[in-house]
Protein backbone atom coordinates (compact mmCIF):
# COMPACT_ATOMS: atom_id res chain seq x y z
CA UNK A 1 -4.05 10.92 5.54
CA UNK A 2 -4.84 11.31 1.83
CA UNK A 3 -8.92 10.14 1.31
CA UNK A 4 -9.85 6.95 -0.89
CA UNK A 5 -12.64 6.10 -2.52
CA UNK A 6 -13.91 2.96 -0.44
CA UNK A 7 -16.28 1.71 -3.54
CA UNK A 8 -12.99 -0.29 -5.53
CA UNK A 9 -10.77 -2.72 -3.29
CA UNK A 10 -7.32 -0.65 -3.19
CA UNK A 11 -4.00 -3.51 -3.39
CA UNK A 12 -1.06 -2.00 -2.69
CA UNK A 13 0.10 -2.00 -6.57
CA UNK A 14 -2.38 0.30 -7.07
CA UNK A 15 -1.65 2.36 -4.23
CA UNK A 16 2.04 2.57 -5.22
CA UNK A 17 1.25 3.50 -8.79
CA UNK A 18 -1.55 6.07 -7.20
CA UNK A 19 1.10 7.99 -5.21
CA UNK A 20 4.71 7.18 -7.95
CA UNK A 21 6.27 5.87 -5.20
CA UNK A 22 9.71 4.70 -6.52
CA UNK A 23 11.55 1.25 -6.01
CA UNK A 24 12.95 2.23 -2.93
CA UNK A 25 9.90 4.03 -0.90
CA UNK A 26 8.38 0.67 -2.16
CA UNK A 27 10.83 -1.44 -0.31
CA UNK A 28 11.37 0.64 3.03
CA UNK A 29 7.40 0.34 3.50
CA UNK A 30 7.24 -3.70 2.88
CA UNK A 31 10.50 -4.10 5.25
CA UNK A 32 8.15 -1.51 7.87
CA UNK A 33 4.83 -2.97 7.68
CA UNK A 34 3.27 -6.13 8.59
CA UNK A 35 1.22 -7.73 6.26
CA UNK A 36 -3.48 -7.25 7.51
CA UNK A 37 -5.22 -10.00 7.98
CA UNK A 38 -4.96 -13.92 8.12
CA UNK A 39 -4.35 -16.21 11.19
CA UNK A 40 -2.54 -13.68 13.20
């Protein structure tokens, strides 16, 4: 599990840009994880 700096808020834009993940490593992980947070 890679370390992040917790002092900036971290979308997941940013995190795909931070690691080059490509279109498709972008889509498995959106069609493999829920979305955090809300009224679940």
């Amino acid at each position: 599990m890679p370390l992040l700096p917790m002092d900036q808020e971290w979308s997941d834009e940013i995190l795909y840009q931070r690691y080059a993940l490509d279109q498709d490593e972008i889509t498995l992980i959106e069609s493999m994880v829920r979305p955090m947070g809300g009224d679940e």
